[in-house]
PDB file of N, CA and C in Angstrom:
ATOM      1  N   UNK A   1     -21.181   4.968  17.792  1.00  0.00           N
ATOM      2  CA  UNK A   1     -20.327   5.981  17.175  1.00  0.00           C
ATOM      3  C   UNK A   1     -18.853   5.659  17.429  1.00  0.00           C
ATOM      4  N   UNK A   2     -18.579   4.836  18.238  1.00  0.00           N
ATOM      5  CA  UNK A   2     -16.626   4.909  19.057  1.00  0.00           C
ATOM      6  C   UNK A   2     -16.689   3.575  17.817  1.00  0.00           C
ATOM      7  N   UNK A   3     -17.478   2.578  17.558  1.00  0.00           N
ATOM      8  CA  UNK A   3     -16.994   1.596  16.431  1.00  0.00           C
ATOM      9  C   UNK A   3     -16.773   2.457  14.936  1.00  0.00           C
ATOM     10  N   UNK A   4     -17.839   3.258  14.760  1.00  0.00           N
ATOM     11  CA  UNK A   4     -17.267   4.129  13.504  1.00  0.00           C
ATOM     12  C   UNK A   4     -15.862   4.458  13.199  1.00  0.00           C
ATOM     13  N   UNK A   5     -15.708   5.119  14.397  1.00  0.00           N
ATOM     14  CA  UNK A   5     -14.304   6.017  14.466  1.00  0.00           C
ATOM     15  C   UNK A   5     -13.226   4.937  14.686  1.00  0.00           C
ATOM     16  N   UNK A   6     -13.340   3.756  15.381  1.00  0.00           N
ATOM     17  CA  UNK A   6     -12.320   2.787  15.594  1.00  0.00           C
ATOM     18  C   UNK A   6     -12.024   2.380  14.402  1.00  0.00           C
ATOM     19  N   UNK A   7     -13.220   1.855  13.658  1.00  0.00           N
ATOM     20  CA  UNK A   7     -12.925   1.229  12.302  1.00  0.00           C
ATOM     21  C   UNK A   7     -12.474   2.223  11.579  1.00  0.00           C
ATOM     22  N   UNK A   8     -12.730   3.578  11.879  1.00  0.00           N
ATOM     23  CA  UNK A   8     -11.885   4.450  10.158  1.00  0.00           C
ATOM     24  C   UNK A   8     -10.691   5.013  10.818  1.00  0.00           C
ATOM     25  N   UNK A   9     -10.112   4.740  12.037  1.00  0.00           N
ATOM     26  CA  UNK A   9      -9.020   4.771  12.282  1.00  0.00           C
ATOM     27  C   UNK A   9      -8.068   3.292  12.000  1.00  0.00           C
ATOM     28  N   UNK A  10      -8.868   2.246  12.138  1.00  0.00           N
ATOM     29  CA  UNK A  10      -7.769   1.113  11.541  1.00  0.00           C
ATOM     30  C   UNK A  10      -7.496   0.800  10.154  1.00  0.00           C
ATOM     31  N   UNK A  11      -8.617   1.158   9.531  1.00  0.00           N
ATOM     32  CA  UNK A  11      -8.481   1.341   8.244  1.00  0.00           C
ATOM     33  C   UNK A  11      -7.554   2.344   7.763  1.00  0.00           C
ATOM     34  N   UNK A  12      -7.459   3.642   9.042  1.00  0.00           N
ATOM     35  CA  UNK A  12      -6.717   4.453   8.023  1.00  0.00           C
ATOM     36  C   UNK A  12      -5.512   3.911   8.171  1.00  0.00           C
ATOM     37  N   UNK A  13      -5.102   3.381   9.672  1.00  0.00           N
ATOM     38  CA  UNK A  13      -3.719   2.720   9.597  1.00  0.00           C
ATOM     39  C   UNK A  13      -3.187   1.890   8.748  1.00  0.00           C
ATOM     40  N   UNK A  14      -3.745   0.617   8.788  1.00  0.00           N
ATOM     41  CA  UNK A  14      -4.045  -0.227   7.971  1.00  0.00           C
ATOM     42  C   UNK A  14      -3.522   0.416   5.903  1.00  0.00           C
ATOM     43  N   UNK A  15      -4.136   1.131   5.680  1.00  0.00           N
ATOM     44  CA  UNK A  15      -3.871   1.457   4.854  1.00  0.00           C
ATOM     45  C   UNK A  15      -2.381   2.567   4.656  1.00  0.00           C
ATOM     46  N   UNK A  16      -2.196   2.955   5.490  1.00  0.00           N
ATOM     47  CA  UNK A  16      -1.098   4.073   5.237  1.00  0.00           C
ATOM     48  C   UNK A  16      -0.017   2.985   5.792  1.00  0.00           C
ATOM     49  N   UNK A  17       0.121   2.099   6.880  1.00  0.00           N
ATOM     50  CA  UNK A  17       1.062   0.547   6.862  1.00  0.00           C
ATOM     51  C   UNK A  17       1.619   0.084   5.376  1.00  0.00           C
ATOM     52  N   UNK A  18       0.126  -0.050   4.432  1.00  0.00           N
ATOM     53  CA  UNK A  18       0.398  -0.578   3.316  1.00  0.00           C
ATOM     54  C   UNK A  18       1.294   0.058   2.306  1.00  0.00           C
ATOM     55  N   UNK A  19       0.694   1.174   2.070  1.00  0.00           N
ATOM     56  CA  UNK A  19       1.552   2.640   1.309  1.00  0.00           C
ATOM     57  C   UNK A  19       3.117   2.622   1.768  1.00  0.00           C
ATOM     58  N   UNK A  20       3.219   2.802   3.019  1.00  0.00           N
ATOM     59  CA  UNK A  20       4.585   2.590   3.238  1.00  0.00           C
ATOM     60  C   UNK A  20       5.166   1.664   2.873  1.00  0.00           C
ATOM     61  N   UNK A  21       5.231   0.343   3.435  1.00  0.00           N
ATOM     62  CA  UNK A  21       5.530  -0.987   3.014  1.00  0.00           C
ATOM     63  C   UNK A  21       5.756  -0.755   1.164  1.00  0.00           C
ATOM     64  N   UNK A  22       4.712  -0.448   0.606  1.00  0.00           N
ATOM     65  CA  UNK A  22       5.144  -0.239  -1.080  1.00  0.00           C
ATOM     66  C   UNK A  22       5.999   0.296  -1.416  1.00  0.00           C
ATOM     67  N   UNK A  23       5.712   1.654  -0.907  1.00  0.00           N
ATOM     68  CA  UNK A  23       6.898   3.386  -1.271  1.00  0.00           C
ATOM     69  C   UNK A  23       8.673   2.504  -1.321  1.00  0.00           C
ATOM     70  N   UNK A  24       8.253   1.620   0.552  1.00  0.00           N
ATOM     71  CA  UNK A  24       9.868   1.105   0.735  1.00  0.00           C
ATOM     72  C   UNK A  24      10.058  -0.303  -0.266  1.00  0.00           C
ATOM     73  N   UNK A  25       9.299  -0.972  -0.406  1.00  0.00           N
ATOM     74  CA  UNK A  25       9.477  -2.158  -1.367  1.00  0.00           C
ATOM     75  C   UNK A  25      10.030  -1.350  -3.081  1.00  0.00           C
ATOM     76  N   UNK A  26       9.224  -0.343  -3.534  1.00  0.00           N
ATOM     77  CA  UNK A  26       9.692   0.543  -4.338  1.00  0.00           C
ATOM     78  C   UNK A  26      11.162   0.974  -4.546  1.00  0.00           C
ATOM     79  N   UNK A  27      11.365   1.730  -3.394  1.00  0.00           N
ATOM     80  CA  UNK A  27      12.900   2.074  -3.319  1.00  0.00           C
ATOM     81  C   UNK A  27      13.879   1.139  -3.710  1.00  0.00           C
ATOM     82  N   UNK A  28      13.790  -0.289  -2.620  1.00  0.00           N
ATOM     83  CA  UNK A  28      14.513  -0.988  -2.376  1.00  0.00           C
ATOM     84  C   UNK A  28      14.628  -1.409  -3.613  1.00  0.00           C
ATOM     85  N   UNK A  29      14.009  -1.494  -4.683  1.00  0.00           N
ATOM     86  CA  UNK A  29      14.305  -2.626  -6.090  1.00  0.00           C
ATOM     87  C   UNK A  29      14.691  -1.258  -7.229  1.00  0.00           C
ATOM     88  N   UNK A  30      13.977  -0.189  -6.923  1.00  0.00           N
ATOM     89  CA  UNK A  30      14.596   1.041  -7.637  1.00  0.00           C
ATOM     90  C   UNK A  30      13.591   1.211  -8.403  1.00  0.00           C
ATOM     91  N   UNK A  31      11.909   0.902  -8.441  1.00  0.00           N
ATOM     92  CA  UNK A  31      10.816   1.293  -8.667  1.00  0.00           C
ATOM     93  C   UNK A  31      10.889   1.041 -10.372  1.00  0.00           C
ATOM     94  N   UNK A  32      11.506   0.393 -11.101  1.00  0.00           N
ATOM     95  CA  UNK A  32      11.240   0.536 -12.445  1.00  0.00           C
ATOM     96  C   UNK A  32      10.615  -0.466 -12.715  1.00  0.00           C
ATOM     97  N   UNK A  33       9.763  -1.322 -12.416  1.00  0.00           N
ATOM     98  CA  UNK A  33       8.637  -2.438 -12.567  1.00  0.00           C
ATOM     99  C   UNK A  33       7.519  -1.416 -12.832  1.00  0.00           C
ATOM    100  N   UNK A  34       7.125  -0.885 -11.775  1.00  0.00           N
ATOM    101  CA  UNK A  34       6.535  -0.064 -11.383  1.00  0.00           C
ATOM    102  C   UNK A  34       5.853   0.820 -12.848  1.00  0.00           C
ATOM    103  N   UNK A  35       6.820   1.576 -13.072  1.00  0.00           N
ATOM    104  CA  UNK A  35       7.024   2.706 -14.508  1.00  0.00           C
ATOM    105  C   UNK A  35       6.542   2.306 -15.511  1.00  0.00           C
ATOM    106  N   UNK A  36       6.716   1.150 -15.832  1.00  0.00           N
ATOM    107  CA  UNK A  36       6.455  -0.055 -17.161  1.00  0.00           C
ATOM    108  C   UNK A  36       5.243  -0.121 -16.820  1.00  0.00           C
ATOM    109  N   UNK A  37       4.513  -0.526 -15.472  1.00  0.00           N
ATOM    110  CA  UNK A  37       2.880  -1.102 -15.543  1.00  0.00           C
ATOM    111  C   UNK A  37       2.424   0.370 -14.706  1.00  0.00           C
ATOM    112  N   UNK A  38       1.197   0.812 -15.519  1.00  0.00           N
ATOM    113  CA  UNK A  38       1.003   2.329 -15.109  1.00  0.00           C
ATOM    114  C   UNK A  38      -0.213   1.546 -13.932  1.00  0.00           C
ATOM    115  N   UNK A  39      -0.687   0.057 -14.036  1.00  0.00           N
ATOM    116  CA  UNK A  39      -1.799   0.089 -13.548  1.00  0.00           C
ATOM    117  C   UNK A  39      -1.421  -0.688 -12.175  1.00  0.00           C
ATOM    118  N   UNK A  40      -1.578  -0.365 -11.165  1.00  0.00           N
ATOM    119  CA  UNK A  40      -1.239  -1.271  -9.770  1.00  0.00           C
ATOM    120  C   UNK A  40      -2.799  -2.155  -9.337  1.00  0.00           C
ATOM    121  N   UNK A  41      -2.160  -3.731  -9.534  1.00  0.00           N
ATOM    122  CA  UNK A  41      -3.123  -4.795  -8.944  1.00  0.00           C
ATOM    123  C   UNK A  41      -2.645  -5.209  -8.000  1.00  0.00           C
ATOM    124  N   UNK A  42      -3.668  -4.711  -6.615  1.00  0.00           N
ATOM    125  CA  UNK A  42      -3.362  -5.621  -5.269  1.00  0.00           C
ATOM    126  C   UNK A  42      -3.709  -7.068  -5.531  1.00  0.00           C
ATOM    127  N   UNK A  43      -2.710  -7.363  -4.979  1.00  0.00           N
ATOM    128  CA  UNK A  43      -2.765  -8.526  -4.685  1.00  0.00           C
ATOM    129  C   UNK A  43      -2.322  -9.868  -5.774  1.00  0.00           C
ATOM    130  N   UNK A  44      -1.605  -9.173  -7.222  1.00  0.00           N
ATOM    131  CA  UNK A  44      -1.138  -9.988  -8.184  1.00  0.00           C
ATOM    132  C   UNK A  44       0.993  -9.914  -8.102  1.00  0.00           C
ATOM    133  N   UNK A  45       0.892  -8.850  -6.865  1.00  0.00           N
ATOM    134  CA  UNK A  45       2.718  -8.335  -6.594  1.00  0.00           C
ATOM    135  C   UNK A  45       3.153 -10.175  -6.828  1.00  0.00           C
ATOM    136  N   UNK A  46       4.145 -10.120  -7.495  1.00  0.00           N
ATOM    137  CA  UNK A  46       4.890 -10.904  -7.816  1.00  0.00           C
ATOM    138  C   UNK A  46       6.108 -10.730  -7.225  1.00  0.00           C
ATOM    139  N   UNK A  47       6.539 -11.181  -6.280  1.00  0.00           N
ATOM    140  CA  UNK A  47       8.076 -11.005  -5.242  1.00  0.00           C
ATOM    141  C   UNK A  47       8.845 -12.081  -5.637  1.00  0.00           C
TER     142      UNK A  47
END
């Protein structure tokens, strides 16, 4: 049961790390890429 909870606590980190990291990658360029493509593909971000 403590591996359950470990893993859906790193995952949740893990994932809310990611969200942030976007939200601020977002800001920083002024999110209008974004607006244009309604559909978000991990892992095709073009930087």
């Amino acid at each position: 049961m403590n591996v359950a909870i470990v893993l859906a606590f790193a995952l949740g980190t893990v994932t809310g790390l990611v969200t942030v990291v976007l939200l601020v990658g977002c800001q920083r360029r002024g999110g209008r890429h974004i607006a244009g493509s309604p559909r978000r593909t991990p892992g095709r971000h073009t930087y």
